[in-house]
Protein backbone atom coordinates (compact mmCIF):
# COMPACT_ATOMS: atom_id res chain seq x y z
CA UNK A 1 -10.84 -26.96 22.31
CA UNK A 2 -8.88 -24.07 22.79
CA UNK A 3 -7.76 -23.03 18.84
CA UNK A 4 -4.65 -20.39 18.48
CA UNK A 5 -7.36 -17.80 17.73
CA UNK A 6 -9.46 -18.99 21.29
CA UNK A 7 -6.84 -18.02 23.35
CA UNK A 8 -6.13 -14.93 22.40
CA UNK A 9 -9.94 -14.04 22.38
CA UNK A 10 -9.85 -15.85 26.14
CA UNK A 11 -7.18 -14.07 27.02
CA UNK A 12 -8.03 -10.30 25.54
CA UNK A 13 -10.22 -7.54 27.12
CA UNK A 14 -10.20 -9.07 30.68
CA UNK A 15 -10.98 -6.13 32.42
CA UNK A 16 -15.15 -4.87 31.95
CA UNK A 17 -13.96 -1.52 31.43
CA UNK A 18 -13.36 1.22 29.89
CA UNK A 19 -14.36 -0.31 26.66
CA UNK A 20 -11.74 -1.91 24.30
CA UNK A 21 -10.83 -1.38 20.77
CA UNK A 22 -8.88 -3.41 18.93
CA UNK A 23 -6.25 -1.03 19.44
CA UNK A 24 -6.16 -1.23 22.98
CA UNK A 25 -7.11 -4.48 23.97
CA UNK A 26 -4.16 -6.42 25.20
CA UNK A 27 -4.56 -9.19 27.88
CA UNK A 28 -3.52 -7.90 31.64
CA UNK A 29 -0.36 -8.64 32.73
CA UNK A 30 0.22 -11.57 34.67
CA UNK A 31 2.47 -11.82 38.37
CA UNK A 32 6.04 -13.20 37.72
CA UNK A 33 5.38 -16.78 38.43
CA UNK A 34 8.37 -19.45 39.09
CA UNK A 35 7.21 -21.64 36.48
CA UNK A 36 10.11 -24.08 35.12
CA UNK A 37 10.22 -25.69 31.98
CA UNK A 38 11.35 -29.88 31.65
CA UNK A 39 10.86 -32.21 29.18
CA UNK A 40 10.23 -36.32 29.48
CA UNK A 41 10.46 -39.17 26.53
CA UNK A 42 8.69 -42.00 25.64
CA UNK A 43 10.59 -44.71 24.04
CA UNK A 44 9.09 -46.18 21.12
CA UNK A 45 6.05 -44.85 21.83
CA UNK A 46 3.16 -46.83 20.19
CA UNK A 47 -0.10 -44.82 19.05
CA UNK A 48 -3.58 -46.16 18.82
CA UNK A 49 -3.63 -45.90 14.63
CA UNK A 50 -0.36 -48.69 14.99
CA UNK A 51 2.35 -45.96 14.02
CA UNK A 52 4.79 -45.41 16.52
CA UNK A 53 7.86 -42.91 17.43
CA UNK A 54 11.07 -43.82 18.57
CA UNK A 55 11.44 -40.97 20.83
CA UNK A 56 7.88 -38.95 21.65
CA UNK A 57 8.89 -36.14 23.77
CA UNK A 58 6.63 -34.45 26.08
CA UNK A 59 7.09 -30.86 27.76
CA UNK A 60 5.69 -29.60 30.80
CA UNK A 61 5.96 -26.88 33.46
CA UNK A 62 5.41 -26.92 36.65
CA UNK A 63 5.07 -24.37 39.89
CA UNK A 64 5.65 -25.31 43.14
CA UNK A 65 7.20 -28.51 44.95
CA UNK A 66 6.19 -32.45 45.62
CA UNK A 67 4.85 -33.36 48.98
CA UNK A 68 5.40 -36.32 50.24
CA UNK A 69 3.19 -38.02 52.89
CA UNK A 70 4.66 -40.89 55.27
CA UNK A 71 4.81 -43.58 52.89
CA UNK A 72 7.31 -41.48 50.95
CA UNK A 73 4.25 -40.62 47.82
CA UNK A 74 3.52 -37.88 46.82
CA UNK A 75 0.67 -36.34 47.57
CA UNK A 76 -0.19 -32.66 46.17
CA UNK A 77 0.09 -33.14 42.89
CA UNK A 78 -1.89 -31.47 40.68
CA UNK A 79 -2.29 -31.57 36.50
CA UNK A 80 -4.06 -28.42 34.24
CA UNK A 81 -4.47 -29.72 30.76
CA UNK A 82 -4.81 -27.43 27.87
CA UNK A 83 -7.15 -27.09 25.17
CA UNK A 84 -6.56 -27.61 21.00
CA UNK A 85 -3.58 -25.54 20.20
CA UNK A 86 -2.83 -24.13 23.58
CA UNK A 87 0.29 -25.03 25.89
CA UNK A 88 0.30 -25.31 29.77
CA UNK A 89 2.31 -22.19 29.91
CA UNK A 90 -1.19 -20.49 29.18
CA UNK A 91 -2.09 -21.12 32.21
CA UNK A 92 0.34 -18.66 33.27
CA UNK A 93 -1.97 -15.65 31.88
CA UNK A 94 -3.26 -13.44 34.35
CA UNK A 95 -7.00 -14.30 34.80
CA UNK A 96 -6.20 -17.81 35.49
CA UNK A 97 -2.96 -18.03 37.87
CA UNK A 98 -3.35 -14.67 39.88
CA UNK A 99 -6.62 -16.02 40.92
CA UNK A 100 -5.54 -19.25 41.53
CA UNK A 101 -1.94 -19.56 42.37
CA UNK A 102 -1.34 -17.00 45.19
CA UNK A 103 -0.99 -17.57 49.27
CA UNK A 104 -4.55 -18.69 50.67
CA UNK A 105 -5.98 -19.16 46.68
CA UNK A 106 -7.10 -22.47 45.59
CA UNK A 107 -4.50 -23.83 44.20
CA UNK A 108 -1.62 -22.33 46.07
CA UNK A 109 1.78 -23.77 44.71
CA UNK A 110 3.41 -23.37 48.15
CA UNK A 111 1.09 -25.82 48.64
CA UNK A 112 0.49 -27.86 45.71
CA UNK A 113 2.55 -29.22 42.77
CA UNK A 114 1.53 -28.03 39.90
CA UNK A 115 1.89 -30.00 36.21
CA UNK A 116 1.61 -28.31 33.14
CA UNK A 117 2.43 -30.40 29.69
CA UNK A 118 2.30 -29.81 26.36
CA UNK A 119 -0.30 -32.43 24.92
CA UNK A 120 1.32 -34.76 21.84
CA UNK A 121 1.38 -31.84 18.91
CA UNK A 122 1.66 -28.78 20.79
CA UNK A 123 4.08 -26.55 22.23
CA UNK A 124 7.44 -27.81 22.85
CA UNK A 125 6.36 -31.35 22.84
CA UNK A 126 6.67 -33.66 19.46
CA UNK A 127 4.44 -32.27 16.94
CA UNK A 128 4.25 -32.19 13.07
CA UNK A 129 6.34 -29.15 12.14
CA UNK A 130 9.37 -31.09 14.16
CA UNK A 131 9.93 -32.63 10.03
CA UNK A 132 7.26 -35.43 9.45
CA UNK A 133 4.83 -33.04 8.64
CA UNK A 134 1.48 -35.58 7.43
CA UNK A 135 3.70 -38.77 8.06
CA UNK A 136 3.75 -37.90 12.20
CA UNK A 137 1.77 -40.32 13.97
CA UNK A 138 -1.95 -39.96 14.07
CA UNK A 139 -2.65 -39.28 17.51
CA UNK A 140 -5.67 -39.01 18.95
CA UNK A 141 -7.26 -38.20 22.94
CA UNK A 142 -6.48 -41.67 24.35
CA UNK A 143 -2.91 -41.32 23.08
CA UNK A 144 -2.35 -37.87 24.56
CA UNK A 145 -3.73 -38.80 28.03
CA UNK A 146 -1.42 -42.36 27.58
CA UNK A 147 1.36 -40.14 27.21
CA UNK A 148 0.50 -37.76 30.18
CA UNK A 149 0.01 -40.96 32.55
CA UNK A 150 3.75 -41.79 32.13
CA UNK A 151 4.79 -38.58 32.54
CA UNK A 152 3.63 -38.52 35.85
CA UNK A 153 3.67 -42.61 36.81
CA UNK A 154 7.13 -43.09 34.63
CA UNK A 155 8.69 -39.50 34.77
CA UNK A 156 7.54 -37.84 38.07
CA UNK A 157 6.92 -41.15 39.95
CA UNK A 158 3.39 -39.79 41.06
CA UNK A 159 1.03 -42.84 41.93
CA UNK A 160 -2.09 -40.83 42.46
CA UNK A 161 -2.32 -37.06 41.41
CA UNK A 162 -4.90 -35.09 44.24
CA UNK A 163 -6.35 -33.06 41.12
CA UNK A 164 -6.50 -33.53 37.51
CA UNK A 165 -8.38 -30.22 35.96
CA UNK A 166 -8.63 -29.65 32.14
CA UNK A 167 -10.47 -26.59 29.58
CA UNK A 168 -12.01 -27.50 26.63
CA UNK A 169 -10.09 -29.95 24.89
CA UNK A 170 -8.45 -31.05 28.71
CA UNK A 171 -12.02 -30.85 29.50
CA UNK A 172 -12.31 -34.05 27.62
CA UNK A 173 -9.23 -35.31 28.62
CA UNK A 174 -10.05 -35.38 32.00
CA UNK A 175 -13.06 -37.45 31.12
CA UNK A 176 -11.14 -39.50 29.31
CA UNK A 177 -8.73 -40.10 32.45
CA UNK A 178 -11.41 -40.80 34.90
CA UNK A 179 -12.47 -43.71 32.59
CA UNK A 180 -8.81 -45.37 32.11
CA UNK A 181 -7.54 -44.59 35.24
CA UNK A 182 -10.35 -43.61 38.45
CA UNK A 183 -7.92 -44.99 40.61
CA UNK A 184 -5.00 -42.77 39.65
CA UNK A 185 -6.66 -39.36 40.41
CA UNK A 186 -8.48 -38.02 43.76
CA UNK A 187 -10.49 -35.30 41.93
CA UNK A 188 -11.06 -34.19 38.49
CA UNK A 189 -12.45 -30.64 37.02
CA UNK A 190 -12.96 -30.94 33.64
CA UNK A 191 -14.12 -27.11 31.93
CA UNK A 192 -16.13 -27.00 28.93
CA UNK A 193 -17.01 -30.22 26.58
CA UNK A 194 -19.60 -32.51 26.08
CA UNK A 195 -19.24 -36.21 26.84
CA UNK A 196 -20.24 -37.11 23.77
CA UNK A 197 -18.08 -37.87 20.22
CA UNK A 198 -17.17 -35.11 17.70
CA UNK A 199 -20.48 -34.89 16.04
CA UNK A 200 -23.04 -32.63 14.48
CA UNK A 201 -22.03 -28.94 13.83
CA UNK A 202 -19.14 -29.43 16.38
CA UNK A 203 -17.65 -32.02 14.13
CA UNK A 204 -18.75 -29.66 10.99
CA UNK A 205 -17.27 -26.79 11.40
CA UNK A 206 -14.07 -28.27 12.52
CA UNK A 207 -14.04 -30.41 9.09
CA UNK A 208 -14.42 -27.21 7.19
CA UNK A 209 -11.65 -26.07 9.07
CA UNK A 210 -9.50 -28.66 8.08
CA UNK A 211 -10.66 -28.85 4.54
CA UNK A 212 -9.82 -24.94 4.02
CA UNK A 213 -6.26 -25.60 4.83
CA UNK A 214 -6.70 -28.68 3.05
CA UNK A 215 -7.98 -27.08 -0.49
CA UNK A 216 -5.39 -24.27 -0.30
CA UNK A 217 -2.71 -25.19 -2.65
CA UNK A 218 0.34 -24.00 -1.28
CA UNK A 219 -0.70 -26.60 1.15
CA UNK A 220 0.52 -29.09 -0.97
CA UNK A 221 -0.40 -31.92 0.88
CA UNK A 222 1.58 -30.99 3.88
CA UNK A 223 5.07 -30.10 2.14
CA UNK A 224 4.31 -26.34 2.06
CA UNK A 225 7.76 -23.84 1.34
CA UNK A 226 5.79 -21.19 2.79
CA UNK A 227 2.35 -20.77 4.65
CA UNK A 228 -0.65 -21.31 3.21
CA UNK A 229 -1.83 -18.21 4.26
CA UNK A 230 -5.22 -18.18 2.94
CA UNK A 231 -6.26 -22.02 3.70
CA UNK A 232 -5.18 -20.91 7.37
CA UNK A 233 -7.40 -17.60 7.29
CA UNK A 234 -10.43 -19.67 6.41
CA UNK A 235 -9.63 -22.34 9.31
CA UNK A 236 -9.19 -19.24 11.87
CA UNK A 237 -11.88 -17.16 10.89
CA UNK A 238 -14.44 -20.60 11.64
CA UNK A 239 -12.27 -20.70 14.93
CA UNK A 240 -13.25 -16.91 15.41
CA UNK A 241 -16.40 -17.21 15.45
CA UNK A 242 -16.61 -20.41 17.34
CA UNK A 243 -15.34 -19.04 20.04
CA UNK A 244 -16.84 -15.60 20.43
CA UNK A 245 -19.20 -14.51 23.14
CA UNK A 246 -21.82 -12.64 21.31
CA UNK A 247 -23.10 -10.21 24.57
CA UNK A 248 -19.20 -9.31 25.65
CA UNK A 249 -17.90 -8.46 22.16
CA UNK A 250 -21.92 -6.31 21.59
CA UNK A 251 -20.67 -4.62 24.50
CA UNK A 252 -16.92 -4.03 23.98
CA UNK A 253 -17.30 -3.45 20.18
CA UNK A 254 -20.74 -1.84 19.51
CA UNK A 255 -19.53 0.31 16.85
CA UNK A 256 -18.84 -1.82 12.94
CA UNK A 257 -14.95 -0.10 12.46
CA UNK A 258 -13.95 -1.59 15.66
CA UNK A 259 -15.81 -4.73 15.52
CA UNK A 260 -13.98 -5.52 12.04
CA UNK A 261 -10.84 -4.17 13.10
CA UNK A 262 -10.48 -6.72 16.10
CA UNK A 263 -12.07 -9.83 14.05
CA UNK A 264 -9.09 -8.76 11.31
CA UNK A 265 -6.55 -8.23 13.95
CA UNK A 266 -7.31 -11.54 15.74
CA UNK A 267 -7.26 -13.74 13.12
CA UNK A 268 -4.08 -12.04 11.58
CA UNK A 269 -2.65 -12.71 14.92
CA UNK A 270 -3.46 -16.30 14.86
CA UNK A 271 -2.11 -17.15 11.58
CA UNK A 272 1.25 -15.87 12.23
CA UNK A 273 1.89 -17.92 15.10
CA UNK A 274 -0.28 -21.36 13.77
CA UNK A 275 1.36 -23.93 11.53
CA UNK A 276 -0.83 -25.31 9.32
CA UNK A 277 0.17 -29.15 9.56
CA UNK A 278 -0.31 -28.97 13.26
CA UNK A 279 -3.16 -27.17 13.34
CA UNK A 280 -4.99 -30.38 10.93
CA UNK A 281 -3.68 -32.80 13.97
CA UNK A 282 -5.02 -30.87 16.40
CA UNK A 283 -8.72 -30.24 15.38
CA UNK A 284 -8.74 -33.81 13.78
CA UNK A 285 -7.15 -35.61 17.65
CA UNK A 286 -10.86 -35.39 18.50
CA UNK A 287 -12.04 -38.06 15.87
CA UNK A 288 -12.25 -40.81 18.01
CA UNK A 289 -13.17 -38.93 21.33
CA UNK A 290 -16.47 -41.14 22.25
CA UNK A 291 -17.19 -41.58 26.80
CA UNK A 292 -20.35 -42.12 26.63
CA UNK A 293 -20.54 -45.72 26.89
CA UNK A 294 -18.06 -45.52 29.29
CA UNK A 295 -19.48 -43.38 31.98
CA UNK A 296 -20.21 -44.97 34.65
CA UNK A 297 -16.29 -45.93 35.44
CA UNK A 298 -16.28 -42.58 36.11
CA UNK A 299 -15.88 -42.82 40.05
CA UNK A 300 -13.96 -39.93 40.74
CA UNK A 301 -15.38 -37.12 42.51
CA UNK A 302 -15.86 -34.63 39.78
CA UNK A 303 -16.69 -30.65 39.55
CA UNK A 304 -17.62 -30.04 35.93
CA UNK A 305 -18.25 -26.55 35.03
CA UNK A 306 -19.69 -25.20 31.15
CA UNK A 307 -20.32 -22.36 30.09
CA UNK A 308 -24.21 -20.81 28.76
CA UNK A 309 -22.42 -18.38 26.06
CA UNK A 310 -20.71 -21.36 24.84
CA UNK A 311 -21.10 -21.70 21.02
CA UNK A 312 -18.88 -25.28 20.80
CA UNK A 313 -20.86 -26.75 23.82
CA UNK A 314 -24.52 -25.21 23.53
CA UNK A 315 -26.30 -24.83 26.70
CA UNK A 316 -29.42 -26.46 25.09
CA UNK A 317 -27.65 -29.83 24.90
CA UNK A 318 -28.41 -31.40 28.42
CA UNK A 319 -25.40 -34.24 28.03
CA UNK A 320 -23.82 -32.89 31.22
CA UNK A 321 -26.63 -33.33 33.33
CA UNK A 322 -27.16 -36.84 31.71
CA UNK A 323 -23.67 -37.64 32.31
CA UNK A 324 -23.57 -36.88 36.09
CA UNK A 325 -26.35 -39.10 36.77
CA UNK A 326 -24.26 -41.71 35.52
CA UNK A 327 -20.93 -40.75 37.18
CA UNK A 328 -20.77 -41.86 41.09
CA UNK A 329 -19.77 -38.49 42.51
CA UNK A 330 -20.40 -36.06 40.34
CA UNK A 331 -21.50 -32.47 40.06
CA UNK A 332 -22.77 -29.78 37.12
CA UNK A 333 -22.93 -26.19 36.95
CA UNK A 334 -23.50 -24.48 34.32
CA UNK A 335 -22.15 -20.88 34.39
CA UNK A 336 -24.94 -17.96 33.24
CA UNK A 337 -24.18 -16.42 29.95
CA UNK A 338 -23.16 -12.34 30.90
CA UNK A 339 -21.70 -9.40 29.04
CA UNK A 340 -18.73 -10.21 30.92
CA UNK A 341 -18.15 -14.12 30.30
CA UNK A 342 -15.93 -15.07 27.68
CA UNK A 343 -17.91 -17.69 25.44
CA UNK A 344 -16.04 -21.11 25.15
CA UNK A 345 -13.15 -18.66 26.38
CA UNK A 346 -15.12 -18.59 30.00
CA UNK A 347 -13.00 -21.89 31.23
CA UNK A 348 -9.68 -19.59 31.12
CA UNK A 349 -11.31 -17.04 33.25
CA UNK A 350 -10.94 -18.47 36.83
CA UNK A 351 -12.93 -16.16 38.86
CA UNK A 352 -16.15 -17.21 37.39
CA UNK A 353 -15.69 -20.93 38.70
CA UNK A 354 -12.88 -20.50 41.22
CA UNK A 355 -15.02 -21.53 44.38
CA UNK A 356 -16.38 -24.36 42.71
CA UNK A 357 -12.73 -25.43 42.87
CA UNK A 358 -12.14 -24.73 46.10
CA UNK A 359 -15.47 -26.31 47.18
CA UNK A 360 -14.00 -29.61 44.97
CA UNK A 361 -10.70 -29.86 46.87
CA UNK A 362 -12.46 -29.50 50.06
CA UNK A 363 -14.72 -32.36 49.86
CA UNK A 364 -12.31 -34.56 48.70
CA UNK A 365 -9.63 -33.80 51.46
């Protein structure tokens, strides 16, 4: 679930110290990467709710190069799926690719192909703010990962991907996959969710988030001239909060000017660059999210990682744990909560959960 506003707050401060202000707190630079951009559509594509597009096009980018083994497949293929309102291209920021994309690292792209798409509604793929504004589809998980299985089946001609990995809304992706298509995928890694529908004060505060915008009326029911500026500050300041890690930002901002300074900064930050319509479809794509039931198709070997600090997936809720049992091959950690992790933000920050990784992909050689 990773809002506008949660990555940048995943993405700032990565470096313990000196301490950061909210003057001086810009995310570390990332390595040039050869990431390349291509796009992919789905004709007549046909959504869950019974609306359908006549052209859904998806984006992705992608490092590295197929493999293929002696049947002519390909075999190295690997897919990172964002969270809610993020793009694959974040996983181009520096605490996730320089620890994982190098020579010798993980998930080293001159040895692996990696797949980066825009889920249905963000980035460069069809979204909203294309023209339809409210009359664009209403998608929902099981159409996004529909879409990303014919990207790589249809588009990339991939018959099994070695590693499907996903953060926070990916996270349940990923879960998703494994129950459509266990046969498809050689590993999964989803990074912080709950297997569980929407519910409770997960499902609350994201309603509230929808109704701000919602209430605002320069809204006007989705046919706004301009943006309706304070129906998005309400949605990003519940996304603020949501995703903060209460011991880093004690640490980093201990004094009240600079603690209000950042909050202000961060959520200014996020409604300039956070459309309003797109930003309903997003938090509301999670509506009909419900694996439980479905669990035990889950026969994929599977690394799930969460997070203690995390406010969206609370470390008293012992689903995980629950889940696993169910699942034929799979294993839970949950990460200890740390001045230095990043609250729901910790999935972005590889080197907390990097050798889990590695320890996945070697077990399922």
């Amino acid at each position: 679930m990773l809002f506008p506003i949660l990555l940048l707050l995943a993405q700032v401060a990565v470096t313990p110290t000196p301490p950061l202000t909210a003057a001086t707190s810009p995310a570390k630079t990332a390595a040039s990467w050869p990431a390349r951009d291509a796009q992919f559509t789905l004709r007549k594509f046909r959504f869950r709710s019974g609306e359908s597009l006549p052209e859904l096009r998806i984006n992705y980018t992608m490092l590295g190069q197929p493999h293929r083994d002696a049947k002519g497949e390909i075999d190295n293929a690997v897919m990172i799926l964002h969270g809610t309102g993020g793009t694959g291209r974040q996983f181009l920021s520096a605490q996730f690719a320089d620890e994982l994309y190098g020579p010798g690292q993980p998930l080293d792209i001159a040895r692996y192909w990696i797949i980066l798409p825009d889920g249905i509604g963000h980035g460069k793929s069809s979204k909203p703010s294309d023209g339809l504004h409210m009359r664009f589809p209403h998608y929902d998980y099981d159409d996004m990962v529909e879409a990303q299985y014919r990207l790589l089946s249809e588009g990339l001609g991939i018959r099994r991907m070695r590693l499907v990995m996903g953060t926070s809304m990916g996270c349940m992706h990923s879960l998703v996959w494994g129950e459509t298509h266990p046969a498809f995928v050689r590993a999964m890694m989803p990074l912080a969710c709950e297997p569980v529908e929407i519910a409770g004060l997960n499902r609350m505060w994201r309603q509230l988030a929808i109704d701000g915008i919602e209430a605002d009326p320069a809204w006007a029911g989705g046919e706004y001239r301009s943006p309706p500026v304070q129906g998005l500050r309400t949605a990003a300041s519940l996304l603020f909060v949501a995703g903060a890690a209460p011991l880093y930002f004690q640490a980093q901002y201990p004094r009240r000017e600079d603690a209000e300074a950042f909050a202000r900064q961060r959520v200014a930050a996020s409604i300039a660059q956070t459309d309003a319509n797109d930003l309903i479809y997003q938090i509301n794509a999670s509506r009909t999210y419900a694996p439980w039931s479905k669990l035990d198709a889950i026969t994929v070997p599977t690394m799930w990682i969460n997070s203690a600090d995390d406010f969206i997936n609370p470390r008293n809720l012992d689903l995980p744990n629950r889940a696993v049992a169910r699942m034929k091959d799979a294993r839970f950690r949950l990460i200890p909560e740390s001045d230095d992790t990043r609250g729901h933000g910790t999935h972005t920050a590889a080197r907390f959960w990097k050798q889990d990784l590695a320890d996945l992909l070697q077990r399922t050689r």
